[in-house]
C-alpha atoms as a PDB file:
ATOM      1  CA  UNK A   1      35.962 -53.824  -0.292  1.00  0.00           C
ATOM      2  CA  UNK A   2      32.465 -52.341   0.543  1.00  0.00           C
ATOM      3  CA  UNK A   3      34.087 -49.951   2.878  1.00  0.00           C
ATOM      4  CA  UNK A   4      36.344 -48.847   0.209  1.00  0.00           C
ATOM      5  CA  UNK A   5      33.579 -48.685  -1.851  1.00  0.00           C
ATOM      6  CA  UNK A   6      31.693 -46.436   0.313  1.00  0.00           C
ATOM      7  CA  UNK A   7      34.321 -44.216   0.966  1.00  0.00           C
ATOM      8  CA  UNK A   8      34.964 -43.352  -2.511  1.00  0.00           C
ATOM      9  CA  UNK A   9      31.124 -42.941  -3.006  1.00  0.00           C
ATOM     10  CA  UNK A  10      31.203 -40.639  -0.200  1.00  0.00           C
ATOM     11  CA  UNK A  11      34.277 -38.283  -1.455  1.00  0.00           C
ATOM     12  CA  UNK A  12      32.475 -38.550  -4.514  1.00  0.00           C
ATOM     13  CA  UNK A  13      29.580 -37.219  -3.408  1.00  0.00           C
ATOM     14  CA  UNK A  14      30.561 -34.511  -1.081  1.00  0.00           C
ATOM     15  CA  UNK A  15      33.134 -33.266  -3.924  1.00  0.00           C
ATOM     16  CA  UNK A  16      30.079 -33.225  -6.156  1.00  0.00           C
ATOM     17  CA  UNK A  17      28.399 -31.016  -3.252  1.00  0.00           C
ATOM     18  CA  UNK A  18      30.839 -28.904  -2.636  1.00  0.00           C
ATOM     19  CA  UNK A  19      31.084 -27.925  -6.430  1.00  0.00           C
ATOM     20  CA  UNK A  20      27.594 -27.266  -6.936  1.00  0.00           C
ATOM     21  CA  UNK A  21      25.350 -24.321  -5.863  1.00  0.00           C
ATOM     22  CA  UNK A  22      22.762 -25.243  -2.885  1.00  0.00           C
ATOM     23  CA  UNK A  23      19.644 -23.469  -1.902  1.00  0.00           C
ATOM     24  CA  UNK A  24      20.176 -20.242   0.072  1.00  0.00           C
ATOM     25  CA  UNK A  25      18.010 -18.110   1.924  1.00  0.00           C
ATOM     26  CA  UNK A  26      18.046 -14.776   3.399  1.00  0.00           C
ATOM     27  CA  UNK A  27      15.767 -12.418   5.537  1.00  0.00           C
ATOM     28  CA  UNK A  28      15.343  -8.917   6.865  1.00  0.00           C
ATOM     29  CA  UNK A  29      13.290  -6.693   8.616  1.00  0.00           C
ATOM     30  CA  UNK A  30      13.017  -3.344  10.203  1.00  0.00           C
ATOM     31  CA  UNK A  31      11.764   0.318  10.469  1.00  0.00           C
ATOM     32  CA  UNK A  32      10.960   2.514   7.056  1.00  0.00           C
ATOM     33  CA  UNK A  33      10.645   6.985   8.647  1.00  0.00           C
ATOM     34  CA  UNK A  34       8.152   7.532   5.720  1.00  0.00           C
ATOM     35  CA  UNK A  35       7.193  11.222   4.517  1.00  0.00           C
ATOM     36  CA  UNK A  36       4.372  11.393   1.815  1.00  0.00           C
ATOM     37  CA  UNK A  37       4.158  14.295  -0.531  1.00  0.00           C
ATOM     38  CA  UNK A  38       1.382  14.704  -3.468  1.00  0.00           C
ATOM     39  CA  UNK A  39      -2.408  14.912  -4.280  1.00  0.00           C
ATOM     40  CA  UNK A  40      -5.720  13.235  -4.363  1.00  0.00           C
ATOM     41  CA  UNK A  41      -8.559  13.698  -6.352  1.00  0.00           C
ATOM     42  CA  UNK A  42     -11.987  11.713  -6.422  1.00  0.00           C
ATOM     43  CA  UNK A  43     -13.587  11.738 -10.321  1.00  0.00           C
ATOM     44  CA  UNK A  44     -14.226  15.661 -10.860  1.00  0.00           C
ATOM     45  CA  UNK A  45     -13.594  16.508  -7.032  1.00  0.00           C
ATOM     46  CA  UNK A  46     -10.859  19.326  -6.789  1.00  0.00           C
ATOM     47  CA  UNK A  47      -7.923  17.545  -5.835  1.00  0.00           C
ATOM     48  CA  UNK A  48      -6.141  17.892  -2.672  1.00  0.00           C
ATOM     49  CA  UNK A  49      -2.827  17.589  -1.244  1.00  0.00           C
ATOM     50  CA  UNK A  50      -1.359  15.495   1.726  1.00  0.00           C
ATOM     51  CA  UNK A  51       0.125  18.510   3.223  1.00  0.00           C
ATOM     52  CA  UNK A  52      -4.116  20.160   3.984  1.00  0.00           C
ATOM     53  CA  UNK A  53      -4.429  16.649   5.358  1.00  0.00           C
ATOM     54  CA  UNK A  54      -1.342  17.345   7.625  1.00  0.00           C
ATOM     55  CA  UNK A  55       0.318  13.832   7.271  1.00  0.00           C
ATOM     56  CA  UNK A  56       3.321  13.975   8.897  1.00  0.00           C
ATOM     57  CA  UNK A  57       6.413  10.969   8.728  1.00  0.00           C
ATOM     58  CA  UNK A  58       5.701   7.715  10.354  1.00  0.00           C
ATOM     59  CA  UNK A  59       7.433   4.696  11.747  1.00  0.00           C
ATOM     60  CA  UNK A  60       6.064   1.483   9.551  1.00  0.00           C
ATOM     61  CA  UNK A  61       7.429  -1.871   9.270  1.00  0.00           C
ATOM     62  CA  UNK A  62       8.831  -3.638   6.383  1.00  0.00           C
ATOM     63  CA  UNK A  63      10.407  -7.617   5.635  1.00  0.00           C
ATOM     64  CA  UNK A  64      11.850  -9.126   2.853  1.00  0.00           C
ATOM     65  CA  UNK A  65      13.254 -13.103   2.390  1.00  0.00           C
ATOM     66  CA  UNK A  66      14.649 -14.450  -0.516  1.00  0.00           C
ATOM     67  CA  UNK A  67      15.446 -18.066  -1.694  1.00  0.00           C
ATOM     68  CA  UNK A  68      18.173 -18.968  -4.264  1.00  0.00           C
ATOM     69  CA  UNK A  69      18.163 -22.540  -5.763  1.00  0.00           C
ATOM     70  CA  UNK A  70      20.401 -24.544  -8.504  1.00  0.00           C
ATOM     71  CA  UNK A  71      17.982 -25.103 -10.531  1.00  0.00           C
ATOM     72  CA  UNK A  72      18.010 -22.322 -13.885  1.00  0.00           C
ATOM     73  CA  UNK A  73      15.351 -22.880 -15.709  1.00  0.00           C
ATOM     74  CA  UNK A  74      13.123 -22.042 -12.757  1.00  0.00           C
ATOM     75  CA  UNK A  75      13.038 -18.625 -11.523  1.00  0.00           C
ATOM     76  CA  UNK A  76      13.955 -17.626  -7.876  1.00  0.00           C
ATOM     77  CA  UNK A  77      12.124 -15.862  -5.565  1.00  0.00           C
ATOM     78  CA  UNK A  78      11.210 -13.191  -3.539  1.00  0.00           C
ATOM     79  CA  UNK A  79       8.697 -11.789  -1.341  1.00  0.00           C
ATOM     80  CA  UNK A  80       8.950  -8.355   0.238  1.00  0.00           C
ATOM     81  CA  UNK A  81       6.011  -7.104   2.902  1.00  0.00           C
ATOM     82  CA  UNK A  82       6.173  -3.336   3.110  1.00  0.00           C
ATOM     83  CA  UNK A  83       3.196  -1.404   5.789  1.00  0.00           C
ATOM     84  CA  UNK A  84       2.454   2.213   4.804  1.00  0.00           C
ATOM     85  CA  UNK A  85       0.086   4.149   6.853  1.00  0.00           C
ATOM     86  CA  UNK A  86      -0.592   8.303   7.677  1.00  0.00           C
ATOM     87  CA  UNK A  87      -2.901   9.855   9.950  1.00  0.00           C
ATOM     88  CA  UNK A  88      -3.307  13.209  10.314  1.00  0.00           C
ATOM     89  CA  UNK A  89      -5.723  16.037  11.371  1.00  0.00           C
ATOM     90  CA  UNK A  90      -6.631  18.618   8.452  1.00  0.00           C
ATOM     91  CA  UNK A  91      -5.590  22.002   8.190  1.00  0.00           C
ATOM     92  CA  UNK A  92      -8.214  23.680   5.941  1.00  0.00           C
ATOM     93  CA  UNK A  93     -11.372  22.122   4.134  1.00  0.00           C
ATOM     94  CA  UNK A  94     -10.856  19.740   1.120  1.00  0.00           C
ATOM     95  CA  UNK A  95     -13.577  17.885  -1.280  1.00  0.00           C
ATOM     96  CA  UNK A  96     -13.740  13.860  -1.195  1.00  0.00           C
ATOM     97  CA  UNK A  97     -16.850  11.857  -2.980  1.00  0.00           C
ATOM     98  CA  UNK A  98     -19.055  14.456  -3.286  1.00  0.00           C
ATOM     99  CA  UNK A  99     -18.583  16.120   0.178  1.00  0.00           C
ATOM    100  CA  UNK A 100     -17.073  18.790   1.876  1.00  0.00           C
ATOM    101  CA  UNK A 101     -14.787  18.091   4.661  1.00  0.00           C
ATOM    102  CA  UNK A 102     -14.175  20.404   7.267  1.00  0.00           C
ATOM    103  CA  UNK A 103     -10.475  21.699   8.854  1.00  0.00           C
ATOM    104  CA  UNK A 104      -9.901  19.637  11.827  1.00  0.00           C
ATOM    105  CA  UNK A 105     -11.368  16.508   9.924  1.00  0.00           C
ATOM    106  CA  UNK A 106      -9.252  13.347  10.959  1.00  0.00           C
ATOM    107  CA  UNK A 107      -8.229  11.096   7.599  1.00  0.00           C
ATOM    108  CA  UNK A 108      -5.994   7.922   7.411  1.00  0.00           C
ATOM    109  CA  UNK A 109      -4.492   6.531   4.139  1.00  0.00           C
ATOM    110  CA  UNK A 110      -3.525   3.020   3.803  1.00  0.00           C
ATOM    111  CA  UNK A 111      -1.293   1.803   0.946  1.00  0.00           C
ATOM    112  CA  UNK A 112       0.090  -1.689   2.421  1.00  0.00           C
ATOM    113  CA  UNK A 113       2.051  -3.849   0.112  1.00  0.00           C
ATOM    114  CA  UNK A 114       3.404  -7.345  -0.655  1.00  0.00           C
ATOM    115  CA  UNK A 115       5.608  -8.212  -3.174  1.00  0.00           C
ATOM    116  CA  UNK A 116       6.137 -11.845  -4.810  1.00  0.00           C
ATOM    117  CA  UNK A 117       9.158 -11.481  -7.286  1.00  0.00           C
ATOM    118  CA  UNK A 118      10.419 -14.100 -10.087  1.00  0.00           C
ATOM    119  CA  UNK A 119      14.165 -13.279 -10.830  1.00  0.00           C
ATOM    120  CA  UNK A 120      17.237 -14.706 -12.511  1.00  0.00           C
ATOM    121  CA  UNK A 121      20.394 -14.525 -10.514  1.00  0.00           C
ATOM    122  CA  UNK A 122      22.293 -13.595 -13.617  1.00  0.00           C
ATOM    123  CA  UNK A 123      25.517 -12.807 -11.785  1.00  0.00           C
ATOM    124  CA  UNK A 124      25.968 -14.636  -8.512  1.00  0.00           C
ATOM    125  CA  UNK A 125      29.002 -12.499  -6.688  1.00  0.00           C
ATOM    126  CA  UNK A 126      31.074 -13.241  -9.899  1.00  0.00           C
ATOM    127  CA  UNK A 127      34.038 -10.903  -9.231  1.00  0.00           C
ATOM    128  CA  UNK A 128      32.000  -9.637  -5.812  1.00  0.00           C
ATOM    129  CA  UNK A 129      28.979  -8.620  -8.416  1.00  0.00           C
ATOM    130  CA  UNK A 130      25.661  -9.697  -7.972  1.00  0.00           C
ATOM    131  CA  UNK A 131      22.797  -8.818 -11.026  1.00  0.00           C
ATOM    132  CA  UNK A 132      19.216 -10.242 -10.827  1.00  0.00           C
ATOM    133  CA  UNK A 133      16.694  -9.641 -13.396  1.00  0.00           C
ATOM    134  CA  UNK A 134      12.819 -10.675 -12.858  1.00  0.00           C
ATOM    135  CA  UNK A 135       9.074  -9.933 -12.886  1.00  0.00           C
ATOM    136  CA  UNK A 136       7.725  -8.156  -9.598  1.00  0.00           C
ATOM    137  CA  UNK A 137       3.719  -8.496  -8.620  1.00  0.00           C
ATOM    138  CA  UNK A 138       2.785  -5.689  -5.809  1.00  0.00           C
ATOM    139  CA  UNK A 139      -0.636  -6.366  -4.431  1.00  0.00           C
ATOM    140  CA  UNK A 140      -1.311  -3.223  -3.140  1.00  0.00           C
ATOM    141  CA  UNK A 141      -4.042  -2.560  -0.140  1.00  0.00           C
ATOM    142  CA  UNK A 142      -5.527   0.779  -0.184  1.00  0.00           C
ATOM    143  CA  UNK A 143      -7.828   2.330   2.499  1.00  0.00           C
ATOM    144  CA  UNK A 144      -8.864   6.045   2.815  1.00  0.00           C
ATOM    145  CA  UNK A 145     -10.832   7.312   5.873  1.00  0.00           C
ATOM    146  CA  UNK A 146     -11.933  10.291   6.341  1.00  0.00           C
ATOM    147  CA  UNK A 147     -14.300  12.150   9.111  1.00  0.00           C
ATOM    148  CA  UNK A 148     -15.560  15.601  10.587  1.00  0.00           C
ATOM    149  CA  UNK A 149     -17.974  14.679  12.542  1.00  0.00           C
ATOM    150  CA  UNK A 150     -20.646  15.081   9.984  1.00  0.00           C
ATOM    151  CA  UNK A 151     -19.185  13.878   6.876  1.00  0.00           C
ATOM    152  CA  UNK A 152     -17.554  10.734   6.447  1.00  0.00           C
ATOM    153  CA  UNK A 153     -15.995   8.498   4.100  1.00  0.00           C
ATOM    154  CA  UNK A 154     -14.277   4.950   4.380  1.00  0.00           C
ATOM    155  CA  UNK A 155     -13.147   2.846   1.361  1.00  0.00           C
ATOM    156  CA  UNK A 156     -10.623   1.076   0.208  1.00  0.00           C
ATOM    157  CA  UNK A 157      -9.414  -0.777  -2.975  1.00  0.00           C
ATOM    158  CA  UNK A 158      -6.876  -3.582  -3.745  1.00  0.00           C
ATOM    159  CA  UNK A 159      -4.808  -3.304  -6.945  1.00  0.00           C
ATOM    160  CA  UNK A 160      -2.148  -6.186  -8.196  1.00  0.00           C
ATOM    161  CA  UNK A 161       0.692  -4.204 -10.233  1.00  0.00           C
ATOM    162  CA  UNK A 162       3.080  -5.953 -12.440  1.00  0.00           C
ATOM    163  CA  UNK A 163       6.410  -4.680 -12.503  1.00  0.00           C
ATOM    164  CA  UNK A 164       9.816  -5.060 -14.114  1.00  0.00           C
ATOM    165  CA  UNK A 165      12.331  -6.228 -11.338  1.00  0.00           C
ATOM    166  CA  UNK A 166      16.239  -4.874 -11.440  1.00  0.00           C
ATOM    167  CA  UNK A 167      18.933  -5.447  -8.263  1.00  0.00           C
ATOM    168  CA  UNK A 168      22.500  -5.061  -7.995  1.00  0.00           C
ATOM    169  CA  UNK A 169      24.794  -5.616  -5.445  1.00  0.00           C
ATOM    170  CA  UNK A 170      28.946  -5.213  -5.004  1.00  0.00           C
ATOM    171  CA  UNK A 171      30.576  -7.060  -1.941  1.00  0.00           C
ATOM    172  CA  UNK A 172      33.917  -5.690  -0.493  1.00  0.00           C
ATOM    173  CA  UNK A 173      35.995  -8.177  -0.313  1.00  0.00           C
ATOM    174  CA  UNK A 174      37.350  -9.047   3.373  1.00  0.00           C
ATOM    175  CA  UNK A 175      35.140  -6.183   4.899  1.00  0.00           C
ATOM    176  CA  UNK A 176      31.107  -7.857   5.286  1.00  0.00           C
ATOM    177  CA  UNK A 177      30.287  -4.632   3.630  1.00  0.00           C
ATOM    178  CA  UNK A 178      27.781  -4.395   0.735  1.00  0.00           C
ATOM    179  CA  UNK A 179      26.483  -2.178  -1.319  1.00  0.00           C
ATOM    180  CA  UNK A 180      22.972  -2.809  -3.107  1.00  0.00           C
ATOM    181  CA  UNK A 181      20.513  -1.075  -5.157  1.00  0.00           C
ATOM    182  CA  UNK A 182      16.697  -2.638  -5.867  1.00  0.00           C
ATOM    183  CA  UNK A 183      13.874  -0.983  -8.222  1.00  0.00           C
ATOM    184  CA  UNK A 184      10.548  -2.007  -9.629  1.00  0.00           C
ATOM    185  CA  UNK A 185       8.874   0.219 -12.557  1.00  0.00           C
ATOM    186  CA  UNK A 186       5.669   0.621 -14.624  1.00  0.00           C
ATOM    187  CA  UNK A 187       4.420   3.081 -16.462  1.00  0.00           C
ATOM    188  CA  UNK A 188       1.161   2.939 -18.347  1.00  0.00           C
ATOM    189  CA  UNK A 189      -0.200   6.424 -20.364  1.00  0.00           C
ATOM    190  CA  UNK A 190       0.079   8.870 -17.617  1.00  0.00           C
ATOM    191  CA  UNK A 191       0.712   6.825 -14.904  1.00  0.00           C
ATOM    192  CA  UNK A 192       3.797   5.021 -13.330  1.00  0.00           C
ATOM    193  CA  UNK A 193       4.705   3.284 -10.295  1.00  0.00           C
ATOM    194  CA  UNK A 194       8.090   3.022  -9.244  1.00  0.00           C
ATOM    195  CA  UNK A 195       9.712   2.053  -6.121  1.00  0.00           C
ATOM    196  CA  UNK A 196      13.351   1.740  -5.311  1.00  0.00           C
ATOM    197  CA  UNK A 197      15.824   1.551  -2.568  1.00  0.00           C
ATOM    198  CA  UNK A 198      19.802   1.680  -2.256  1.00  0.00           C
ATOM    199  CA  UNK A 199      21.253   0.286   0.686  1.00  0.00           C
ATOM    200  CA  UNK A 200      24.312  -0.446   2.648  1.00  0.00           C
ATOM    201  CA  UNK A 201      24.705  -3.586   4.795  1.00  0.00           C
ATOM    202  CA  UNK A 202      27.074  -5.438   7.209  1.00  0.00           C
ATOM    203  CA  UNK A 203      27.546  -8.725   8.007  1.00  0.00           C
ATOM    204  CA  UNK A 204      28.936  -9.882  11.682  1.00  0.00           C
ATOM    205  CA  UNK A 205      29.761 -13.723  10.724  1.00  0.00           C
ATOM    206  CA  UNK A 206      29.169 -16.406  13.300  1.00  0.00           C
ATOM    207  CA  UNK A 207      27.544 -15.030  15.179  1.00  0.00           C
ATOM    208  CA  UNK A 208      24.709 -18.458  15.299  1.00  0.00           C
ATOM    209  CA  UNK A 209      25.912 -21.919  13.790  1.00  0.00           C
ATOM    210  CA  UNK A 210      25.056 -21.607   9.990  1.00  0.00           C
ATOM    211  CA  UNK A 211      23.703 -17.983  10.409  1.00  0.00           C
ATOM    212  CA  UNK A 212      25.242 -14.942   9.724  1.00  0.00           C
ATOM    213  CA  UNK A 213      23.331 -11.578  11.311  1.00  0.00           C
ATOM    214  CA  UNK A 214      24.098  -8.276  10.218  1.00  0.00           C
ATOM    215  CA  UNK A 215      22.834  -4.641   9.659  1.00  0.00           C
ATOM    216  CA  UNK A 216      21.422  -2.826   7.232  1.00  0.00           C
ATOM    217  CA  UNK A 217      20.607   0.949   6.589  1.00  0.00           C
ATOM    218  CA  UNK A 218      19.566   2.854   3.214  1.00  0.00           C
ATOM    219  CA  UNK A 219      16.883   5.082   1.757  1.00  0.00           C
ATOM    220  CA  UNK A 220      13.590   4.145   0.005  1.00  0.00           C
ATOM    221  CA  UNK A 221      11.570   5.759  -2.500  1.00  0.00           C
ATOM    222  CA  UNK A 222       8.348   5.323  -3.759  1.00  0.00           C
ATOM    223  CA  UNK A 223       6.022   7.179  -6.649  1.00  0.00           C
ATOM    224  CA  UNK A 224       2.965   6.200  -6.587  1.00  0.00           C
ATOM    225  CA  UNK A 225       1.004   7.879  -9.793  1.00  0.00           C
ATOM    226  CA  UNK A 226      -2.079   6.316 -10.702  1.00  0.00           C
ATOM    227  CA  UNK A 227      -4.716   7.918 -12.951  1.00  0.00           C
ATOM    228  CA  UNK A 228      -8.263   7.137 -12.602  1.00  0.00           C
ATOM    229  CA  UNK A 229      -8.697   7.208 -16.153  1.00  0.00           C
ATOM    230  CA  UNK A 230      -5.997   4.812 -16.887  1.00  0.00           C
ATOM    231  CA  UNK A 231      -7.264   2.053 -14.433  1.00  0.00           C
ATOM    232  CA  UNK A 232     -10.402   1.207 -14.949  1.00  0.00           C
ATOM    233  CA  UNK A 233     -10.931   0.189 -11.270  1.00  0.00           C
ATOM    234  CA  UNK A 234     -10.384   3.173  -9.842  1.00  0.00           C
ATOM    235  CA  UNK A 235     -12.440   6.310  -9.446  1.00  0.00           C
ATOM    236  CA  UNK A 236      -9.412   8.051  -7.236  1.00  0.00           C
ATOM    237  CA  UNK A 237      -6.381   9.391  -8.962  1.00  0.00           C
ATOM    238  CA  UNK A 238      -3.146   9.577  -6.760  1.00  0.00           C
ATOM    239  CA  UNK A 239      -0.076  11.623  -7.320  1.00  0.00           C
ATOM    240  CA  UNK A 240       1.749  10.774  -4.385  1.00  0.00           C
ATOM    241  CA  UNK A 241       5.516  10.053  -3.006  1.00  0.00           C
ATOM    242  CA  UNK A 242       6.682   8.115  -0.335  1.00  0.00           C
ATOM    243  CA  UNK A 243      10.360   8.253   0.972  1.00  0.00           C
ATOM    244  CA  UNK A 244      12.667   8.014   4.088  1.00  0.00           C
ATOM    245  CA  UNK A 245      15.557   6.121   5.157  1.00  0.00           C
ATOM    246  CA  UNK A 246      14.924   2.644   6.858  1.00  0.00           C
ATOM    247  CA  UNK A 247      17.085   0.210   9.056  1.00  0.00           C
ATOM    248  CA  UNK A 248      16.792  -2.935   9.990  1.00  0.00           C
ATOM    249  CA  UNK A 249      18.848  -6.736  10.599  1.00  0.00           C
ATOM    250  CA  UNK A 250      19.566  -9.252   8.216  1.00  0.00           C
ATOM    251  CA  UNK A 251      19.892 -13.388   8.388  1.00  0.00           C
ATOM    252  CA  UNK A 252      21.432 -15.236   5.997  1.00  0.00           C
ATOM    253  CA  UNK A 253      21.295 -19.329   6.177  1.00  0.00           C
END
């Protein structure tokens, strides 16, 4: 009798498993060919743009994981580490904190970011579809450095930026191909922040026990416009856009 007992509880329970939705997690990382575009300015210095400082594209890093859970009144989440760094040598003079930097001054800009995002899986591949909806905070880590041998300048700031959180994604059935598009966006008086990708993946299944690898390649996009007089913290305005296309391997468990 107990035996039968505990074979029914066990059907039970793994029916009730198999019904339900479990925890899920995902992962990816690779390379992001950046090109930045724009201007700086320092309080009433003329600004300046990245092309005098002769930034040219770079190579940077990026990773993203993601857990899902079965709980929905709790929010899901995110976290997305993205490195974004130019160095350059300049090709005329510009004017930074009250001093005049020569051509052939060397400069570095920093803008490295992490991401923690809330979201509601409010489709969950229903009919291949997959919507989430949440609240993004970018802590953003900004360093400028500049130098000519007699001048020089090195500072940086930290900002935390809330944004509104949007992704989409369509499966193929039968194929491991998918399609997804992800964007965060603020805009407060004259400035906005806005940074979005679209990307197309594939998944090679099996490869590990309980792991599926795959690829992924797409295009990124960043506009970074923050006005000193709209931020309170900051005496350096920035007009500036970041983009390239990125690759890089996915894990899901």
């Amino acid at each position: 009798m107990n035996k039968v007992l505990s074979g029914l509880f066990l059907a039970g329970l793994l029916g009730t498993v198999a019904q339900a939705d479990v925890v899920r997690v995902e992962a990816g990382g690779g390379m992001w060919n950046q090109s930045i575009s724009g201007d700086i300015q320092y309080k009433g210095d003329p600004a300046f743009t990245t092309d005098t400082l002769n930034y040219g594209s770079e190579s940077k890093p990026y990773l993203w994981a993601f857990i899902k859970h079965p709980v929905p009144i709790l929010p899901n989440l995110r976290l997305e580490y993205t490195a974004v760094e130019f160095e350059g040598t300049s090709t005329q003079s510009f004017d930074y904190k009250g001093q005049t930097f020569s051509a052939s001054a060397q400069s570095a800009l920093t803008m490295d970011q992490l991401d923690a995002i809330l979201y509601y899986n409010i489709l969950d591949n229903t009919a291949w579809i997959t919507v989430d909806l949440g609240l993004d905070i970018k802590s953003m880590s900004g360093k400028f450095k500049a130098t000519d041998g007699t001048n020089k300048v090195d500072e940086s700031e930290n900002l935390v930026i809330p944004m509104l959180y949007a992704r989409g994604r369509v499966e193929v059935p039968g194929t491991g191909l998918g399609v997804e598009a992800e964007g965060k966006y603020i805009g407060y008086k004259s400035s906005k922040v806005l940074d979005a990708s679209i990307k197309v993946d594939y998944t090679l299944i099996d490869m590990i026990p309980f792991v599926d690898l795959g690829i992924e390649a797409g295009y990124r996009v960043q506009t970074i416009n923050l006005d000193a007089t709209d931020v309170s913290s900051l005496d350096t305005s920035l007009n500036l856009d970041v983009d390239g296309p990125f690759v890089g391997i996915v894990g899901r468990f």
